[in-house]
Every structure is written in structure tokens, then in C-alpha cells.
Protein backbone atom coordinates (compact mmCIF):
# COMPACT_ATOMS: atom_id res chain seq x y z
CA UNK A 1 102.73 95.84 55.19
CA UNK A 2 99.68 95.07 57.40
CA UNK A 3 98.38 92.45 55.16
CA UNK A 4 97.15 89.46 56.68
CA UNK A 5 99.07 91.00 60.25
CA UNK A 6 97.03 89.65 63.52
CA UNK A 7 97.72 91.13 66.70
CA UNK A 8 97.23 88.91 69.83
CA UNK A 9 94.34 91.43 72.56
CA UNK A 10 94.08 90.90 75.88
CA UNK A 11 89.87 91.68 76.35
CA UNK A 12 87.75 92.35 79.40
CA UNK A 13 85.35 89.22 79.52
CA UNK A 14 83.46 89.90 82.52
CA UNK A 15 82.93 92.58 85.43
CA UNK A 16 84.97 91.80 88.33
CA UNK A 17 83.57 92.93 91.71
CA UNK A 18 86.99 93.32 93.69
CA UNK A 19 90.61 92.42 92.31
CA UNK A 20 90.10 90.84 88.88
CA UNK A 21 91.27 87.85 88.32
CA UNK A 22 92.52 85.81 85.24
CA UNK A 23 89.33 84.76 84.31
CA UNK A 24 87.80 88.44 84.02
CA UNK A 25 89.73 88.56 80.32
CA UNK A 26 90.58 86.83 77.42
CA UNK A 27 93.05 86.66 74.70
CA UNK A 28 92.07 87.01 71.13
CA UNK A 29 93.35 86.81 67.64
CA UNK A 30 92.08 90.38 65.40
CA UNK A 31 93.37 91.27 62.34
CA UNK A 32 95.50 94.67 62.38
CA UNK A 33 92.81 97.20 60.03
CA UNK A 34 94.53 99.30 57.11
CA UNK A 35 95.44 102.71 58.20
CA UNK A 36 93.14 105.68 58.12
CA UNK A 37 94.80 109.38 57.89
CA UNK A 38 96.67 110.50 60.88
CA UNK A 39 96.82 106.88 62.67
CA UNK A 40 99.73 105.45 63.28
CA UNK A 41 100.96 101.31 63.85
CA UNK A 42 102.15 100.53 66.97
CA UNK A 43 104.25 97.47 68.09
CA UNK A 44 104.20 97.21 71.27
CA UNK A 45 107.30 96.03 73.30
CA UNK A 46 106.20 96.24 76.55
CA UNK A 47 102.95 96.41 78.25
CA UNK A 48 102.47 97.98 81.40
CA UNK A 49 100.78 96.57 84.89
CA UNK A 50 99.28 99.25 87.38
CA UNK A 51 97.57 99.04 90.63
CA UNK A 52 95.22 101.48 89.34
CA UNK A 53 93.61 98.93 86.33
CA UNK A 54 91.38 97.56 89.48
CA UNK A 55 89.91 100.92 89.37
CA UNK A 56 89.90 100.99 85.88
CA UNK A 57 87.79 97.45 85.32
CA UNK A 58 85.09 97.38 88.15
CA UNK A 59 81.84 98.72 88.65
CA UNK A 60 82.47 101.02 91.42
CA UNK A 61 82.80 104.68 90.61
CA UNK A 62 85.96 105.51 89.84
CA UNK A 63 87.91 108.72 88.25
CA UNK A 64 87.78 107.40 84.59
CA UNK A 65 85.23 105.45 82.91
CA UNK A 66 85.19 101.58 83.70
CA UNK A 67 86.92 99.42 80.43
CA UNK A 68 83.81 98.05 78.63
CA UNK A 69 83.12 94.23 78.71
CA UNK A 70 84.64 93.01 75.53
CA UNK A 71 86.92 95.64 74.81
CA UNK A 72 90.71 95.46 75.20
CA UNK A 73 92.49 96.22 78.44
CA UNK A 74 93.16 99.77 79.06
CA UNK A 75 96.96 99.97 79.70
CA UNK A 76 99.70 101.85 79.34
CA UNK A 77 102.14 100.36 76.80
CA UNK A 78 105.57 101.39 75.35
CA UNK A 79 106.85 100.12 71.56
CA UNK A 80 108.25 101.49 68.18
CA UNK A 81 105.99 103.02 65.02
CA UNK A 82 106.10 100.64 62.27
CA UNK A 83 103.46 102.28 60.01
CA UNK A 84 102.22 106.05 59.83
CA UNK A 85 100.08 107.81 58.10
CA UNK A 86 100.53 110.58 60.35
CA UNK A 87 102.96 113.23 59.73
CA UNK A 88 104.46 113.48 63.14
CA UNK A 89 105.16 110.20 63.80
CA UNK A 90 107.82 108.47 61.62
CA UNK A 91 108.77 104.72 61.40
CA UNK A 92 110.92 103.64 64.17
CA UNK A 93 110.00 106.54 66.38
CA UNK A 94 109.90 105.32 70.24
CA UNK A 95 106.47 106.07 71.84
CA UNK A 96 104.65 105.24 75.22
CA UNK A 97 100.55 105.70 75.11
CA UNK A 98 97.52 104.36 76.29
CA UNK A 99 97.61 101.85 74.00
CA UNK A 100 95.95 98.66 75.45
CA UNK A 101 97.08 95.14 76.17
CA UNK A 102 97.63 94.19 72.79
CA UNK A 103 100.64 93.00 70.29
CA UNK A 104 100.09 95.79 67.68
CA UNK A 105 98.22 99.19 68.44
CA UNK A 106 96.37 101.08 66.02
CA UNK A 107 96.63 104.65 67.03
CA UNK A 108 95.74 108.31 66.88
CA UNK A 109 97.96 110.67 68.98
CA UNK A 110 95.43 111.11 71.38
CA UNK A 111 96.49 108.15 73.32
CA UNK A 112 100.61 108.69 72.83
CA UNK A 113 101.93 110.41 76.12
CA UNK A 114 104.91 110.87 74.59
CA UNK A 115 107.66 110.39 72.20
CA UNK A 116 110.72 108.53 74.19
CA UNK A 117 113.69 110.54 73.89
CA UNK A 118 115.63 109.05 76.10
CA UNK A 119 117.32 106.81 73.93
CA UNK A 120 120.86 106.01 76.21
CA UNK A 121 118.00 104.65 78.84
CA UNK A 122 116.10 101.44 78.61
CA UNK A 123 112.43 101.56 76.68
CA UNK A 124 110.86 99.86 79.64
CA UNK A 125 111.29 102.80 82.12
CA UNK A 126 108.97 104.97 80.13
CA UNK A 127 106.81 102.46 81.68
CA UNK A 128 108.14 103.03 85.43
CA UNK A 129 110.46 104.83 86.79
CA UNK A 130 110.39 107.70 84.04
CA UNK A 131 106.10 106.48 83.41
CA UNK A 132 103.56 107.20 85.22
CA UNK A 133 104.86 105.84 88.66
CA UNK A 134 107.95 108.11 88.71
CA UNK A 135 105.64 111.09 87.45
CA UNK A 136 103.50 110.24 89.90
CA UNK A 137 106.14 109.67 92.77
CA UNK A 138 107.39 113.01 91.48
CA UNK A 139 104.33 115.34 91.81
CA UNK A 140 102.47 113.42 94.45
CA UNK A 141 105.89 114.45 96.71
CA UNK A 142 106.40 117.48 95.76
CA UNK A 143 103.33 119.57 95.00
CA UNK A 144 101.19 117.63 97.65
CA UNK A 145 103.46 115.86 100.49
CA UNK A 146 105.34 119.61 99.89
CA UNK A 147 108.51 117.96 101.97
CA UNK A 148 111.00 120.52 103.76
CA UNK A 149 114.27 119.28 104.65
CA UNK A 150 114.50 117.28 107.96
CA UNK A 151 110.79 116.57 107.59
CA UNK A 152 110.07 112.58 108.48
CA UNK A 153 108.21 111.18 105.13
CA UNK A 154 106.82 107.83 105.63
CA UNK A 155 105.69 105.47 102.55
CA UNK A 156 103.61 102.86 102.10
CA UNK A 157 103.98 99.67 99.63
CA UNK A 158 108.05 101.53 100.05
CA UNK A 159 109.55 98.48 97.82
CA UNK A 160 107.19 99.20 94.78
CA UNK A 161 107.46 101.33 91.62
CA UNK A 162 105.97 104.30 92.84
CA UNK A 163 106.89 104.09 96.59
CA UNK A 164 110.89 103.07 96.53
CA UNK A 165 110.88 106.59 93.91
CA UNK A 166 109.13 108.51 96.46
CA UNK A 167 111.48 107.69 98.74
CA UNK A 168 114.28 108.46 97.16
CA UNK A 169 113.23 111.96 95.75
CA UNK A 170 112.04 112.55 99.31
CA UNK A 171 115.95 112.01 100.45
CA UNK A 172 117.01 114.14 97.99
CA UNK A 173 114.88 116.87 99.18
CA UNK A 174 117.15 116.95 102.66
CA UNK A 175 113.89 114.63 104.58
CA UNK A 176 114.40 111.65 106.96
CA UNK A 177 112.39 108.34 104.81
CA UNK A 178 110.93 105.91 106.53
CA UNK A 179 109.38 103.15 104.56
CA UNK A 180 106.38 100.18 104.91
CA UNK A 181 106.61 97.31 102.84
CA UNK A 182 106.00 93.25 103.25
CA UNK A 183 107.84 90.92 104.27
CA UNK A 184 111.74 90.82 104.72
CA UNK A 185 112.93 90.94 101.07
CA UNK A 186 111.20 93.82 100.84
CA UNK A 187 111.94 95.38 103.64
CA UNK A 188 115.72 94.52 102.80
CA UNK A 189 115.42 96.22 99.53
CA UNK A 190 114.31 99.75 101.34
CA UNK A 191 116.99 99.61 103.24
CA UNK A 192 119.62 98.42 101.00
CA UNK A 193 118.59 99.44 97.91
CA UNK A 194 116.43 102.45 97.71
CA UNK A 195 117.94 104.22 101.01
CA UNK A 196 115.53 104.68 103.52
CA UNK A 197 116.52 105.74 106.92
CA UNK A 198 114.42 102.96 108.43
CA UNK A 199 111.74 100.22 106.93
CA UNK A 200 108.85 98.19 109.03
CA UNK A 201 107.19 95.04 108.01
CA UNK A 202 103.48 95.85 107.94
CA UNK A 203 103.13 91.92 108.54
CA UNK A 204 104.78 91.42 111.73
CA UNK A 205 102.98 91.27 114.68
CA UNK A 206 104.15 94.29 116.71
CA UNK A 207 104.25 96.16 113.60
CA UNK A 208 102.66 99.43 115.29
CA UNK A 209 105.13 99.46 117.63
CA UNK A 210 107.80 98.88 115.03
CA UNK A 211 106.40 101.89 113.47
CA UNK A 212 106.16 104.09 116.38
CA UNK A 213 110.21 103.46 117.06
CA UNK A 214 110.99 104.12 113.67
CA UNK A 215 109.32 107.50 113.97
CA UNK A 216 110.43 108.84 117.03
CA UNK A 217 109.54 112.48 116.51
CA UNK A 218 106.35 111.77 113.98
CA UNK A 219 105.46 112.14 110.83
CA UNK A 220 105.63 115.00 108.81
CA UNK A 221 104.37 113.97 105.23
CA UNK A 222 102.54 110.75 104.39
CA UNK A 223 102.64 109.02 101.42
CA UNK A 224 99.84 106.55 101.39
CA UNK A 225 99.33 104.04 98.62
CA UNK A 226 97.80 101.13 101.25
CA UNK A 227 94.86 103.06 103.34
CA UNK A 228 92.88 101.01 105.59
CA UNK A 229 94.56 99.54 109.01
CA UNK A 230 97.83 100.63 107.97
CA UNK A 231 97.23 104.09 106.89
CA UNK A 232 94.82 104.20 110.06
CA UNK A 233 97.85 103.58 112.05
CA UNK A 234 100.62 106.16 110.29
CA UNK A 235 97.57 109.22 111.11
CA UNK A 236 97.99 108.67 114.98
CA UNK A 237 101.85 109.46 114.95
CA UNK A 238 101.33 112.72 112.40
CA UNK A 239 102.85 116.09 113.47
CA UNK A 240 100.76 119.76 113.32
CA UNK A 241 100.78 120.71 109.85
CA UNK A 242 101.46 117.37 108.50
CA UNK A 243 100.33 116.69 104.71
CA UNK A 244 98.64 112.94 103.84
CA UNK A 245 98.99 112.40 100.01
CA UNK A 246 96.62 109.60 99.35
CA UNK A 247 97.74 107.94 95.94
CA UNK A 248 96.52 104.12 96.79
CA UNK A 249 93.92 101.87 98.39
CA UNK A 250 96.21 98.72 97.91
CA UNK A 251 95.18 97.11 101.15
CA UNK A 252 91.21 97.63 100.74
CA UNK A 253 89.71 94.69 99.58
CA UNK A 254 86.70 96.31 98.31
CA UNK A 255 85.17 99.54 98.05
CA UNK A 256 81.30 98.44 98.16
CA UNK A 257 80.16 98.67 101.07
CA UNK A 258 81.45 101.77 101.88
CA UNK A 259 84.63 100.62 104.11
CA UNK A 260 84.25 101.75 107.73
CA UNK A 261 86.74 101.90 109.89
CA UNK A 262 88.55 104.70 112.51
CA UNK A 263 87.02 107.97 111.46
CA UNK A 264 90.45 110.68 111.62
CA UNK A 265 88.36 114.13 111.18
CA UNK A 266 89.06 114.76 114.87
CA UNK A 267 93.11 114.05 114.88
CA UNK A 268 93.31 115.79 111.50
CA UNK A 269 91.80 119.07 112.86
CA UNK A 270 93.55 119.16 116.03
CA UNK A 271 97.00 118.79 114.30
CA UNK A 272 96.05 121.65 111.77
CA UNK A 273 96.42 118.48 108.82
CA UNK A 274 96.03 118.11 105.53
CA UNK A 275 95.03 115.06 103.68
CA UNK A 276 94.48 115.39 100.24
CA UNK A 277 93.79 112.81 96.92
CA UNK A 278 96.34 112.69 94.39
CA UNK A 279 95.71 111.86 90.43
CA UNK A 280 98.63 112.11 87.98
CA UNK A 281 96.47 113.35 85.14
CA UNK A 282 96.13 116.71 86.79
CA UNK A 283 99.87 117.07 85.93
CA UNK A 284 99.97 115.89 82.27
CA UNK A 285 100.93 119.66 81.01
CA UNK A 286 104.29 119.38 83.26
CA UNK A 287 104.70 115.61 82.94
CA UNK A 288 107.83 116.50 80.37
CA UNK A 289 109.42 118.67 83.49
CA UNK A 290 109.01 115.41 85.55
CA UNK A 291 110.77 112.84 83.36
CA UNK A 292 113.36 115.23 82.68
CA UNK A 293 114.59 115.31 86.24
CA UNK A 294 113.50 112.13 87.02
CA UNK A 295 116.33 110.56 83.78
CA UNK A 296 118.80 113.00 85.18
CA UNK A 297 119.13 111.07 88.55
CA UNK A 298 118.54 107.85 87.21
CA UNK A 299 121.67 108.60 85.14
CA UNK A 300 124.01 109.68 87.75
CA UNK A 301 122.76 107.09 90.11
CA UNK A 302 120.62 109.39 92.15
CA UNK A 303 117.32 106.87 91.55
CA UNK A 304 117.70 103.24 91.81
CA UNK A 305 114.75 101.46 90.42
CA UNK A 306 114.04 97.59 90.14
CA UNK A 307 112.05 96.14 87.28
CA UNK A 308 110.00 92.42 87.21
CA UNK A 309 109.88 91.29 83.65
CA UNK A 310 107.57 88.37 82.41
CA UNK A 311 107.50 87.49 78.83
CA UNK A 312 104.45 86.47 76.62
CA UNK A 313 101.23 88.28 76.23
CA UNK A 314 99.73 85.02 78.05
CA UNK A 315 100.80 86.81 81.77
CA UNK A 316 98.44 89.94 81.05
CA UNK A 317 95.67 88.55 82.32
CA UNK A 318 96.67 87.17 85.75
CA UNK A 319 99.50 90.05 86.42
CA UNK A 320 96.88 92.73 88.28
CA UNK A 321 95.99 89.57 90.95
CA UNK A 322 99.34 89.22 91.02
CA UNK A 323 99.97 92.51 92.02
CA UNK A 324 97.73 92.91 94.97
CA UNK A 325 98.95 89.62 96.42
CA UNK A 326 102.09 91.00 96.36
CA UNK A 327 104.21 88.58 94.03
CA UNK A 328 106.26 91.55 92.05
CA UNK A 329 109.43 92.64 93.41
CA UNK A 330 109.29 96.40 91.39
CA UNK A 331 107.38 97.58 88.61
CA UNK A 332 105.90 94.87 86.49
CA UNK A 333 106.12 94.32 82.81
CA UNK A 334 105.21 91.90 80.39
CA UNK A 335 107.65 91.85 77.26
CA UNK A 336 106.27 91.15 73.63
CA UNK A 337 108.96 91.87 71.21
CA UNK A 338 112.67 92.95 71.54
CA UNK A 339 112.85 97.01 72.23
């Protein structure tokens, strides 16, 4: 069945310094390659944009190893087996994986995260809500923030994937939410849809004071996904023992030079605080514990979660600009083929 099958790539052309734009990557035509033993054919329904592929493309030092120029985009994508020659996949199995910005994947099961058994739920939230932004909402909260009921959680970039589930969970957990987003849609949407107790507009003027009524007795637990001037803003209103989960740099426009900026050693020591860097990969061995929960609430209505949907593999490349100018409403997806 793969003769004379192309699959459409999304490639890295050039080495952005900063947010990459459009015209970092390219879209090519490669013919899908005859199975080897224990590979499986992938087609992929829908392709994933993260915050974190900025990390994941520029020269800075990062956590994994920056996407080599002319290779395809590193992304988390979410389709159906159509071809195996391995003996635990079958044909028409569900499956979300590292599997690239690309039409058709070519696979081992190295890069499969896992089989998608929740088959009375949409595809697309293996991608989101039960992907790596719920996981990540999930254990970031939890084993980091470590919320107790009545605590004040505050989060940043509160109308996107990862920060509307934080939320959420965090209400769940008995704890007073208090989100930051942009602009009045979004800071609608906190409110309205994902529950928060109280929501401030990072972009208004008085927007420290904004903060400082909404969070009248300080903050407890932090969820940061912005840093810089806002994050710089949250640390002066923390409580003793408060715990900082840093999970995002969305509002640092570059890392080189080293950003300067208010220096917090002093406030975190005298308020006996913790600030600590989250990753989701050092939770892949319990990642099956998080979606589990995470379905269960988005099935009785627990977890809300909103979804942005662009068709055509033609939107990869601009989507990650996209993102940090803060055009999605939710988690972002670009659609290939029917699910």
C-alpha cells in the first residue's frame, strides 16, 4: 500500500534566534519508504502546536537537543496506524507520538506516547487537554505547586491549554484560582468558562494593582508560564512557604543575553519559598495515572477545555509566531485528515 504514497513535511530551513517565524521552515513533498521490521505507518490527523517548539528550534541551550536544520519539525502529533510491521501495533489502532509535522509518519515505538484508549472522547485531546498540557497542568500542580485547600493559586497565560487546566484542577483541590491572561476575551473566558475566582488583564495599565486586589491575602502557589515583568510582579505578593512552579518563559523575548531584571533571592528566603523548574518528561512513567483522571473530569464536566482548529498542513509553519503573539484562543491544532 505505500507505493508511490508522498507525505507533505513541514522542515526546519534555518536557525531562528528568538520566536521562529514562517520563514524558518519549509514544506516538502518525500516519498513514504517501505517498512522495515517493527515500524509502523502513521497518518497523522492532527498535529500539535506547543510553546515549548521555540525551545526546541533555537540555538540557545535548552533541555532537549535543538531540531536540526533540514530535518522535520519535532512535534507532537496524534493519527491512526495504517501499516505495521510491528506486532503491537495493529491497523486502525489510535496513537499520539512524537511524530513530526508531517502527513504520514514512519515510526518505531520509541516515539508513540501512547495508544489512545479513550475512544468515547475526541482524538484531538490526546493532543491537549488529556496531552502533554493537561499532563503537564496535572503534575506541575500537584507534585510541585503541592496546593492545600484554601491556598490562593495564581496562573499565568490562565486562558491557554495548560493554564485554564491548572486552574481548574487547582479548584478541585478545595484552592481559591486566580488567573492572568490578555485582553478581555480572555479574561472573560477565566471567568466564565474555566472558573476562576478572579482574572486580571496583564495589559491594562494598573494591572499590578488589579493584581494586588485580586489577591488580598497573597499568594500561596504560583503557576508561572510568562516569567519576566509579570512573574516579577506575582513574587512580591507571595506568602511564607509559598511554592513557584516555573513551566513557561512566554513573555521573554529572548534568552541571549542573559535577561536581567529584579533579582528575588532576597524575598524568596525571607518568605521560607520555593521556586522550582518543572519538565513533563520527568513524569512519563505516571503519565497513564494523569490522563486517566484527567478523562474522568472531562467526562463528567469537571474540566472544560477549548480547542483552536486550523486545517491544512500549510498553517504549521506560521502557528508557533502565532502563538506567542497571542492569536489562539485554547490549544492549537492543525487538522490533516478526518480522525
Amino acid at each position: 500500500m505505500l507505493d508511490n504514497l508522498v507525505s507533505r513535511q513541514v522542515r526546519l530551513k534555518s536557525r531562528p534566534h528568538g520566536i521562529p517565524q514562517a520563514d524558518h521552515f519549509e514544506i516538502v513533498e518525500s516519498a513514504v519508504p517501505d517498512l522495515l521490521e517493527g515500524e509502523i505507518l502513521v497518518r497523522n490527523a492532527f498535529l500539535s502546536v506547543e510553546p515549548a517548539m521555540r525551545g526546541w528550534v533555537n540555538a540557545a541551550q535548552n533541555y532537549a537537543d535543538a531540531v536540526a536544520i533540514g530535518d522535520v519539525m519535532r512535534a507532537f502529533a496524534a493519527g491512526e496506524v495504517v501499516a505495521s510491521r510491528n506486532p503491537d501495533f495493529a491497523v486502525g489502532d489510535k496513537i499520539m507520538g512524537m511524530l513530526g509535522w508531517q502527513e504520514y509518519s514512519v515510526s518505531t515505538p520509541r516515539a508513540i506516547r501512547r495508544k489512545v484508549i479513550e475512544n468515547d472522547l475526541p482524538l484531538s485531546l490526546s493532543l491537549g487537554v488529556l496531552g502533554i498540557n493537561g499532563v503537564t497542568a496535572y503534575f506541575a500542580l500537584t507534585e510541585v505547586g503541592m496546593p492545600r485547600p484554601g491556598d490562593t493559586v495564581v496562573v499565568s497565560t490562565a486562558a491557554g491549554s495548560v493554564g485554564s487546566a491548572v486552574g481548574q484542577i487547582a479548584k478541585l483541590m478545595g484552592c481559591r484560582t486566580v488567573g492572568i491572561a490578555g485582553g478581555a476575551a480572555k479574561v472573560a473566558a477565566c471567568l466564565e468558562e474555566f472558573g476562576f475566582e478572579a482574572a486580571v488583564d496583564y495589559k491594562a495599565l494598573d494591572f499590578e494593582e488589579r493584581l494586588a486586589s485580586a489577591c488580598p491575602d497573597g499568594v500561596d502557589v504560583y503557576h508561572d508560564n510568562a516569567g519576566g515583568w509579570i512573574t516579577d510582579a506575582v513574587l512580591r505578593r507571595i506568602n511564607k512557604g509559598a511554592r513557584i512552579v516555573v513551566c513557561g518563559t512566554a513573555s521573554v523575548a529572548s534568552w541571549e543575553p542573559w535577561p536581567t531584571g529584579p533579582r528575588p533571592e532576597r524575598h524568596l528566603l525571607n518568605k521560607a519559598a520555593r521556586m522550582e523548574g518543572f519538565l513533563v518528561w520527568d513524569y512519563e512513567h505516571r503519565y497513564e495515572e494523569a490522563v486517566a483522571r484527567l478523562a474522568s473530569w472531562v467526562r463528567d464536566g469537571s474540566l472544560r477545555y477549548r480547542e483552536e482548529i486550523v486545517d491544512g498542513i500549510g498553517e504549521a509553519p506560521g502557528s508557533i509566531a502565532a502563538l506567542y503573539r497571542g492569536e489562539n484562543f485554547g490549544k492549537r491544532l492543525i487538522r490533516l485528515f478526518p480522525a
